[in-house]
PDB file of N, CA and C in Angstrom:
ATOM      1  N   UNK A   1     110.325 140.431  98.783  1.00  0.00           N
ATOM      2  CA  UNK A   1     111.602 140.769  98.194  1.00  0.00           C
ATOM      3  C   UNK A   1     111.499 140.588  96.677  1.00  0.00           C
ATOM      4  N   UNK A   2     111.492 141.576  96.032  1.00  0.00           N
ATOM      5  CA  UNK A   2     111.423 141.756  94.244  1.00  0.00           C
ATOM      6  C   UNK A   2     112.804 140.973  93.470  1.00  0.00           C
ATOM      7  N   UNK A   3     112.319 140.038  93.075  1.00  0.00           N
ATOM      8  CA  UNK A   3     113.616 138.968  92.329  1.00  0.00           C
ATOM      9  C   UNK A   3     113.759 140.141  91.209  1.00  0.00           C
ATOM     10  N   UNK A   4     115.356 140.147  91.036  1.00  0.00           N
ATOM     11  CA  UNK A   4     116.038 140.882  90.596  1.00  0.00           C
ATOM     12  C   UNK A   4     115.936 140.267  88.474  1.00  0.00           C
ATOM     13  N   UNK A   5     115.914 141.413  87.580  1.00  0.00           N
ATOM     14  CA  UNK A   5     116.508 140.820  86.259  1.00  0.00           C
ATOM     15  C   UNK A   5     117.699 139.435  86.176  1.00  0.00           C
ATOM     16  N   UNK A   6     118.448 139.376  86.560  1.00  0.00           N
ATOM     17  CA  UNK A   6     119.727 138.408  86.556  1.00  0.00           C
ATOM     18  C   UNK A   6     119.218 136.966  87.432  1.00  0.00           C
ATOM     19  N   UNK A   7     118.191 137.135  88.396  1.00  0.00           N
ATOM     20  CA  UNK A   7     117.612 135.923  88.938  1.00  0.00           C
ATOM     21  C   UNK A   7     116.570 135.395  88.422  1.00  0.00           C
ATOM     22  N   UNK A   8     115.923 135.843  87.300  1.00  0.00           N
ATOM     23  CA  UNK A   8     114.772 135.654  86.846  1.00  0.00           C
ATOM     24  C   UNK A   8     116.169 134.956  85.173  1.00  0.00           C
ATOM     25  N   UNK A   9     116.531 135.801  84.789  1.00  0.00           N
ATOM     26  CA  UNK A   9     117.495 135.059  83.609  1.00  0.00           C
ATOM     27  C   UNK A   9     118.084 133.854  84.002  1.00  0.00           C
ATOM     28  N   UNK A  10     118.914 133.681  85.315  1.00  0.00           N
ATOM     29  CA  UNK A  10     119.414 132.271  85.870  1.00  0.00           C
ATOM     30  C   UNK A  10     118.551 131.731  86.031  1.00  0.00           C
ATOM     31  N   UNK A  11     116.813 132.105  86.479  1.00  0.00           N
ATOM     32  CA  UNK A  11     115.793 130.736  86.328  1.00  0.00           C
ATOM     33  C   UNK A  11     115.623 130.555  85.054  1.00  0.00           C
ATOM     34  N   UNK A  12     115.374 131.184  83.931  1.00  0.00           N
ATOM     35  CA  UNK A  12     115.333 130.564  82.727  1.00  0.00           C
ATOM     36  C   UNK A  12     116.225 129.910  82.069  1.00  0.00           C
ATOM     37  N   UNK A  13     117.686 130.292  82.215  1.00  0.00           N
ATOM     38  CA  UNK A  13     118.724 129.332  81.715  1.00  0.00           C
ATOM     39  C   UNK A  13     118.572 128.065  82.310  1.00  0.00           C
ATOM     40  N   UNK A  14     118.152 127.861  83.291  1.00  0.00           N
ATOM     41  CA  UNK A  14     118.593 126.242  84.166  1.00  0.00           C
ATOM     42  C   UNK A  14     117.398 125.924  83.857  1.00  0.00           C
ATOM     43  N   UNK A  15     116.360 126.255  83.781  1.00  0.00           N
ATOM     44  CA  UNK A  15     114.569 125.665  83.290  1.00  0.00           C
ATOM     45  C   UNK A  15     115.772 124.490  81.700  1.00  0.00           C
ATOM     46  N   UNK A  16     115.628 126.081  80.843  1.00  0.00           N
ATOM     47  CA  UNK A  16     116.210 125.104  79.653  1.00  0.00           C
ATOM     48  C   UNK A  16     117.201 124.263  79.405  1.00  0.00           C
ATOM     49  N   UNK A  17     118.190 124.619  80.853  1.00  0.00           N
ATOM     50  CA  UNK A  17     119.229 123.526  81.032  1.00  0.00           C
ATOM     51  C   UNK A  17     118.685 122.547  81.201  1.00  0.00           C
ATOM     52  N   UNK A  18     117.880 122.133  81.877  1.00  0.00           N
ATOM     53  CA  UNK A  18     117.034 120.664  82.704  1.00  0.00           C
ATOM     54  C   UNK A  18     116.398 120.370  81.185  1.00  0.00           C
ATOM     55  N   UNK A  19     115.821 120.707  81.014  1.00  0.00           N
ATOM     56  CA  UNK A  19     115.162 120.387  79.480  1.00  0.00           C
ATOM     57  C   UNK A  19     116.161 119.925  78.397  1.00  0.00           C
ATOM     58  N   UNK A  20     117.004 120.520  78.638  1.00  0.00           N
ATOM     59  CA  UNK A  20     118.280 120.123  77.201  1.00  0.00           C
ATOM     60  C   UNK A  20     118.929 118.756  77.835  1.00  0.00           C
ATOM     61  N   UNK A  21     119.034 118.962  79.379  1.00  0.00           N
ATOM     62  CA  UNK A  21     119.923 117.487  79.766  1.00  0.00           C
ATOM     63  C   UNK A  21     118.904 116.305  80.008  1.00  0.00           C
ATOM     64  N   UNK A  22     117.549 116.429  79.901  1.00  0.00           N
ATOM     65  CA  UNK A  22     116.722 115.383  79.544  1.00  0.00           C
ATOM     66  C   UNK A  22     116.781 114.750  77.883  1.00  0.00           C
ATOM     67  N   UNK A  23     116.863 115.899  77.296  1.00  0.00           N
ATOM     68  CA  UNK A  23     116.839 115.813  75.390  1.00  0.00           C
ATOM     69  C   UNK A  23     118.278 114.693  75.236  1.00  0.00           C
ATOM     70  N   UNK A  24     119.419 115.227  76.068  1.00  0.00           N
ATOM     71  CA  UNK A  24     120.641 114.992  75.180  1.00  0.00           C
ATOM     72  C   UNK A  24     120.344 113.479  76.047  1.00  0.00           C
ATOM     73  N   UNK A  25     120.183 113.061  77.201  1.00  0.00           N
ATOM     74  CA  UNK A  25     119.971 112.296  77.832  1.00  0.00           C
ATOM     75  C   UNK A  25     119.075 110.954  76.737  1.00  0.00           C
ATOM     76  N   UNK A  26     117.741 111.183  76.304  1.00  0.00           N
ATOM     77  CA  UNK A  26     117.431 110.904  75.122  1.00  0.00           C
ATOM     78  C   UNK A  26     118.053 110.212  74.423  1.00  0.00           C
ATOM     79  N   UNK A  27     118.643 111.111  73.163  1.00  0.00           N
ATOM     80  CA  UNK A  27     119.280 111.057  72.640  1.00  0.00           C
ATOM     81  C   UNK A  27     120.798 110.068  72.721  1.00  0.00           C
ATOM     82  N   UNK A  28     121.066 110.407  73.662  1.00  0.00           N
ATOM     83  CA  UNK A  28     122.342 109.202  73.943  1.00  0.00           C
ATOM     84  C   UNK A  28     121.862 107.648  73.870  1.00  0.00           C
ATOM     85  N   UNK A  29     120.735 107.324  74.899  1.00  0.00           N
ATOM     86  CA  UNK A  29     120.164 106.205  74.906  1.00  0.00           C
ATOM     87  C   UNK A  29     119.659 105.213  74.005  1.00  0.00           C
ATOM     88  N   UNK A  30     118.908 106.450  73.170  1.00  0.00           N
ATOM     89  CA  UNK A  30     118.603 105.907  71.644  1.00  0.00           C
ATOM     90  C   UNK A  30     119.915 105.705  70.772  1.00  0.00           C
ATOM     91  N   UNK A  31     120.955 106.460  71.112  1.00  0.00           N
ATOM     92  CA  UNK A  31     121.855 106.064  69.960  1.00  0.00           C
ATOM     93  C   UNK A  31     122.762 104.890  70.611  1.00  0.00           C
ATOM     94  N   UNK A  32     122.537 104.379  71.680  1.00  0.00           N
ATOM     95  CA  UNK A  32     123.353 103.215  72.423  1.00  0.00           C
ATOM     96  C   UNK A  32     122.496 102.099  72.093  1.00  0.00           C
ATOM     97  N   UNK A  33     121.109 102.032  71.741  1.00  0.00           N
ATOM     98  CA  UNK A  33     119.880 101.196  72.007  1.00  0.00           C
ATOM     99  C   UNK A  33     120.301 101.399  69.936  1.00  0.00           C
ATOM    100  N   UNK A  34     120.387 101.917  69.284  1.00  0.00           N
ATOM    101  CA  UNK A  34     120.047 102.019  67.951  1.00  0.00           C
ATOM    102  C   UNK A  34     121.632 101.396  67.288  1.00  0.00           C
ATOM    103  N   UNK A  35     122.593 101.701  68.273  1.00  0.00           N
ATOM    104  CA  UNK A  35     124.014 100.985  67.745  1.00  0.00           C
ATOM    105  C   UNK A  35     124.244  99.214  67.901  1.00  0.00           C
ATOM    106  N   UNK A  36     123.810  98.951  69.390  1.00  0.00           N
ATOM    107  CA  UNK A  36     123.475  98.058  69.662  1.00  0.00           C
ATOM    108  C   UNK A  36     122.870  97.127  68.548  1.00  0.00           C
ATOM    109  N   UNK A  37     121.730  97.990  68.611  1.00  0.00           N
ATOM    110  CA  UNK A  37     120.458  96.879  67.514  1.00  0.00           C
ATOM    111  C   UNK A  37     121.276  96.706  66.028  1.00  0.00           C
ATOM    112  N   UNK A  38     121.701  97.562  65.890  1.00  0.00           N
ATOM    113  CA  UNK A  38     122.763  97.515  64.248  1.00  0.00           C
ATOM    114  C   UNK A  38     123.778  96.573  64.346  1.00  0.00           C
ATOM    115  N   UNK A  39     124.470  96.520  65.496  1.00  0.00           N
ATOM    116  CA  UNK A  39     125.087  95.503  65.195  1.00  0.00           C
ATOM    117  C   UNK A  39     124.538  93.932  65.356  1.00  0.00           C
ATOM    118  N   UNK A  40     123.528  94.075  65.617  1.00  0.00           N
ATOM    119  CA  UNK A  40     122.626  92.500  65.314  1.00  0.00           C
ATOM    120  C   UNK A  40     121.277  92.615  64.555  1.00  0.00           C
ATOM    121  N   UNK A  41     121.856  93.734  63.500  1.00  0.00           N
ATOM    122  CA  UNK A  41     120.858  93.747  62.351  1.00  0.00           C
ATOM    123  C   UNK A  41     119.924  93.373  62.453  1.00  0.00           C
ATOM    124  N   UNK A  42     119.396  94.624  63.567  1.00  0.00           N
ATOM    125  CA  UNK A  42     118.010  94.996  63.864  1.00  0.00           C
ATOM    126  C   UNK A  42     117.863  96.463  63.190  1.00  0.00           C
ATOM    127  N   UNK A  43     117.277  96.692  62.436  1.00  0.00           N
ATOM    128  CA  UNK A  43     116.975  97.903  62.694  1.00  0.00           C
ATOM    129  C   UNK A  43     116.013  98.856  63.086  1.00  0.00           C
ATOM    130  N   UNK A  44     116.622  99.528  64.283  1.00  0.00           N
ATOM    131  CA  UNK A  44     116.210  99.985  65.514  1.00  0.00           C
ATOM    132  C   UNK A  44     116.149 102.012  65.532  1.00  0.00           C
ATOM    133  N   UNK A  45     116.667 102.514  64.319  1.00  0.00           N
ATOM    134  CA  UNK A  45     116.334 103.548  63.986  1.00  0.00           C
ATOM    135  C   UNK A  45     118.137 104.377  64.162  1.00  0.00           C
ATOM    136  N   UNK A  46     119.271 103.596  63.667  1.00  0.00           N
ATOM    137  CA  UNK A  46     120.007 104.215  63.442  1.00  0.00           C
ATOM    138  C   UNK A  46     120.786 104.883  62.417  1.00  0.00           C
ATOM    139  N   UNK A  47     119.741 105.114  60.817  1.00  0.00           N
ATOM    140  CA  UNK A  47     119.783 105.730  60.723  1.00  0.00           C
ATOM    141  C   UNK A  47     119.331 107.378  60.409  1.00  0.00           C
ATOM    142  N   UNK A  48     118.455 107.254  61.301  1.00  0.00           N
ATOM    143  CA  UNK A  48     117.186 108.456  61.851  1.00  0.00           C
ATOM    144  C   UNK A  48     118.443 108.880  62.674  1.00  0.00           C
ATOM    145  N   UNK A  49     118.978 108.307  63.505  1.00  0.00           N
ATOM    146  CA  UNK A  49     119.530 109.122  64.733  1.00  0.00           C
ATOM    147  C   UNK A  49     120.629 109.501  63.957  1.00  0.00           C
ATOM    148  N   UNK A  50     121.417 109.398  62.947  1.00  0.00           N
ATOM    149  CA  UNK A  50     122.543 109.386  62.195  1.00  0.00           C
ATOM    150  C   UNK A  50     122.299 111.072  61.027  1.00  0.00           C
ATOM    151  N   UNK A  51     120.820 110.789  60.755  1.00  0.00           N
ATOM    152  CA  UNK A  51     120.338 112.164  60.094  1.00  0.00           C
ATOM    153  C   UNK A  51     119.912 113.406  61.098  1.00  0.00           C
ATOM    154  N   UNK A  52     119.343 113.275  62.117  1.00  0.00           N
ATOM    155  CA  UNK A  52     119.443 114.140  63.227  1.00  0.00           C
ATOM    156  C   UNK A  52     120.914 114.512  63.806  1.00  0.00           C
ATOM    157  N   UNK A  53     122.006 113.722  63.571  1.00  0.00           N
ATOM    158  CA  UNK A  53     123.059 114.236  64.271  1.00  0.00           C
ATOM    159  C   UNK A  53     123.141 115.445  64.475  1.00  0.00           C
ATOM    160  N   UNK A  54     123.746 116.319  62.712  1.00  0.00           N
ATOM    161  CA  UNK A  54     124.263 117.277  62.874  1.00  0.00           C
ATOM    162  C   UNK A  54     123.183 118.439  62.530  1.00  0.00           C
ATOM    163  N   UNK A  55     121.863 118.280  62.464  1.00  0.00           N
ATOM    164  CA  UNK A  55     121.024 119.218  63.231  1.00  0.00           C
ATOM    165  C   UNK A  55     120.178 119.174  64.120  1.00  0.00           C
ATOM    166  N   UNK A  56     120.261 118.541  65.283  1.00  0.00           N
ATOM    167  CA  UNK A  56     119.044 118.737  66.267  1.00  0.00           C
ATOM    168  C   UNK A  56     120.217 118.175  67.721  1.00  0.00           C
ATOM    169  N   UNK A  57     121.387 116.888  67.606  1.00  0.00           N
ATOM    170  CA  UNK A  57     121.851 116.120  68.441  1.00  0.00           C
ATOM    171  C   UNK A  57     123.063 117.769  69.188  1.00  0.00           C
ATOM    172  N   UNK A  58     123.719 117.754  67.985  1.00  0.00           N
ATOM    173  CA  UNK A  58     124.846 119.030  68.328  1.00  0.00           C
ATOM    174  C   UNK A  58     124.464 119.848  68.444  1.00  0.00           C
ATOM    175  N   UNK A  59     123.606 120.732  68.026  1.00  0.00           N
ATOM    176  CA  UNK A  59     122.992 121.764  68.854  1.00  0.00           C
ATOM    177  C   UNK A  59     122.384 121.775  70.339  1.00  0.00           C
ATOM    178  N   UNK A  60     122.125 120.597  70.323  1.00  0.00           N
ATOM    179  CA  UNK A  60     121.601 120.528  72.006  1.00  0.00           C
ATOM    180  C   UNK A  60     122.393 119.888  72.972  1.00  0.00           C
ATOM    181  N   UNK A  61     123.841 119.478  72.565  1.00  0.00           N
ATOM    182  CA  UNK A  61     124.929 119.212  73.432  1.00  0.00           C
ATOM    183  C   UNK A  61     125.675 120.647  73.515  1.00  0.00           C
ATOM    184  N   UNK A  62     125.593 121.074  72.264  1.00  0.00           N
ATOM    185  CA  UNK A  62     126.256 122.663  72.242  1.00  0.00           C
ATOM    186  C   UNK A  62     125.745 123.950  73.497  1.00  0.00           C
ATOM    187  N   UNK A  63     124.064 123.673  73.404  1.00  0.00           N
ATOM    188  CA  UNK A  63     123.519 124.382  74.066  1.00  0.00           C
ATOM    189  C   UNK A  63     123.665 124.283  75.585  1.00  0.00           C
ATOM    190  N   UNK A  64     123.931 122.770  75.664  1.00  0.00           N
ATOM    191  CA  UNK A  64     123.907 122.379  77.511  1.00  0.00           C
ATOM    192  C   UNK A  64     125.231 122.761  77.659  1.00  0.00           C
ATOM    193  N   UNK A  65     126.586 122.729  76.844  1.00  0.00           N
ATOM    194  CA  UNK A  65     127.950 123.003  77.375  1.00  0.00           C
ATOM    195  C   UNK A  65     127.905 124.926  77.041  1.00  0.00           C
ATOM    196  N   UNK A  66     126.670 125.369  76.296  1.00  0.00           N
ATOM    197  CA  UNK A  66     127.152 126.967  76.533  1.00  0.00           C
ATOM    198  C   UNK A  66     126.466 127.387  77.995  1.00  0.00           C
ATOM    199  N   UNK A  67     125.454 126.351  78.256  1.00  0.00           N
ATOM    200  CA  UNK A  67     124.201 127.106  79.399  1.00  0.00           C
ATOM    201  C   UNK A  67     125.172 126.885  80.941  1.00  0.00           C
ATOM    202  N   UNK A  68     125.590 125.635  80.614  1.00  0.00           N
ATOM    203  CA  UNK A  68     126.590 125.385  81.680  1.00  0.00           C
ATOM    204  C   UNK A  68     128.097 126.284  81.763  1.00  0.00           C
ATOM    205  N   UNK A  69     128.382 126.500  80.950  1.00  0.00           N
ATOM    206  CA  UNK A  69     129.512 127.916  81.492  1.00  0.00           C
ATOM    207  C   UNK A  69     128.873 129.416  81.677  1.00  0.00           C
ATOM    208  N   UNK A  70     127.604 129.613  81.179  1.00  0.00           N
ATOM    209  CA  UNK A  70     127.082 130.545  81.118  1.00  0.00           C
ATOM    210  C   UNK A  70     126.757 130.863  82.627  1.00  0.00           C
ATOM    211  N   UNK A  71     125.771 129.712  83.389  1.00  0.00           N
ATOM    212  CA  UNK A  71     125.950 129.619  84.787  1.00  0.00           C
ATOM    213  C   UNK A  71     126.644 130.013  85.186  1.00  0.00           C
ATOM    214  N   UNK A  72     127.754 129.307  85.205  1.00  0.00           N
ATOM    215  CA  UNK A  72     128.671 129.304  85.816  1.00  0.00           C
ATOM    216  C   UNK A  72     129.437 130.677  85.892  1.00  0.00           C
ATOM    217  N   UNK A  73     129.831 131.480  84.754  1.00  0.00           N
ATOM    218  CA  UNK A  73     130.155 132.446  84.938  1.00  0.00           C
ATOM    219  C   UNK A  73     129.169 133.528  85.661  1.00  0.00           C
ATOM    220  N   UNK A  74     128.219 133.657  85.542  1.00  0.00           N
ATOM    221  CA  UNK A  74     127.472 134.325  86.241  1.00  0.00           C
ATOM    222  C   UNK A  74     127.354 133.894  87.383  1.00  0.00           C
ATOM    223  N   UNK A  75     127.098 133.135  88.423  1.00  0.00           N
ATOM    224  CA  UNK A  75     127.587 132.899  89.548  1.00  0.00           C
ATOM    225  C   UNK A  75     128.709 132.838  89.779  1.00  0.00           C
ATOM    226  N   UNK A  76     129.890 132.941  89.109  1.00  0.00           N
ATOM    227  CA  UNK A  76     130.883 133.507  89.893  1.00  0.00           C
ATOM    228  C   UNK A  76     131.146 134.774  89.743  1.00  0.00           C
ATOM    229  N   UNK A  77     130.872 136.071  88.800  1.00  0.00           N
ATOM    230  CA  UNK A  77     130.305 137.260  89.270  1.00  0.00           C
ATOM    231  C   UNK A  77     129.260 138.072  89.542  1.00  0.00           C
ATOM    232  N   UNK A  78     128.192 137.038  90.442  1.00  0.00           N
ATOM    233  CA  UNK A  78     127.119 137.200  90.607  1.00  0.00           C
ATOM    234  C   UNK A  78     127.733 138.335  92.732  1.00  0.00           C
ATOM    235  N   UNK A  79     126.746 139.233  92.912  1.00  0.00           N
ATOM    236  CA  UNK A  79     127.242 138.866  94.419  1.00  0.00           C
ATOM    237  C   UNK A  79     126.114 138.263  95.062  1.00  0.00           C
ATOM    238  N   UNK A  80     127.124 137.902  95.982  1.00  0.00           N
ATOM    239  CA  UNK A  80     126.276 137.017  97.159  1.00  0.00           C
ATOM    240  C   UNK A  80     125.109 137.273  97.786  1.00  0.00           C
ATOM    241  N   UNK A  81     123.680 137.078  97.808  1.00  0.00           N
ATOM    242  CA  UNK A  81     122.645 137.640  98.111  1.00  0.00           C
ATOM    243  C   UNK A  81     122.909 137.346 100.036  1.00  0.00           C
ATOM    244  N   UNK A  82     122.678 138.268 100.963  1.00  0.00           N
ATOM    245  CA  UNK A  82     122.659 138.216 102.196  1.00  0.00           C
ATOM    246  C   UNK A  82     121.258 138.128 102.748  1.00  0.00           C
TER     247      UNK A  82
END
């Protein structure tokens, strides 16, 4: 059975979904582990994570909340494979 254009695009969106919700996943940890350490003046790399914010952190929360409606809309006017 020949996987269709639109099933081969929904495997690549969710490949890079899984990849982005490992990144942002990351990312959160370090900035809980880097807030933490700041407030007992350690410093633990917050403010590295503070200069990454607003280019590398928001783009890849941006990307997981567009990939995730993107899904989503396409499976709900996807039809139903029988």
């Amino acid at each position: 059975m020949p996987v269709s254009t639109l099933e081969k695009l929904i495997a690549v969106i969710n490949r890079i979904l899984l990849i982005d919700v490992f990144l942002v996943a990351f990312f959160f940890l370090w900035f809980i582990t880097a807030l933490v350490a700041e407030s007992l003046h350690w410093h633990l790399g917050w403010q590295v994570w503070q200069s990454l914010w607003q280019s590398v952190i928001q783009p890849a929360i941006g990307l997981l909340m567009l990939g995730a409606i993107a899904t989503g809309v396409i499976n709900r006017f996807r039809k139903p494979s029988k």
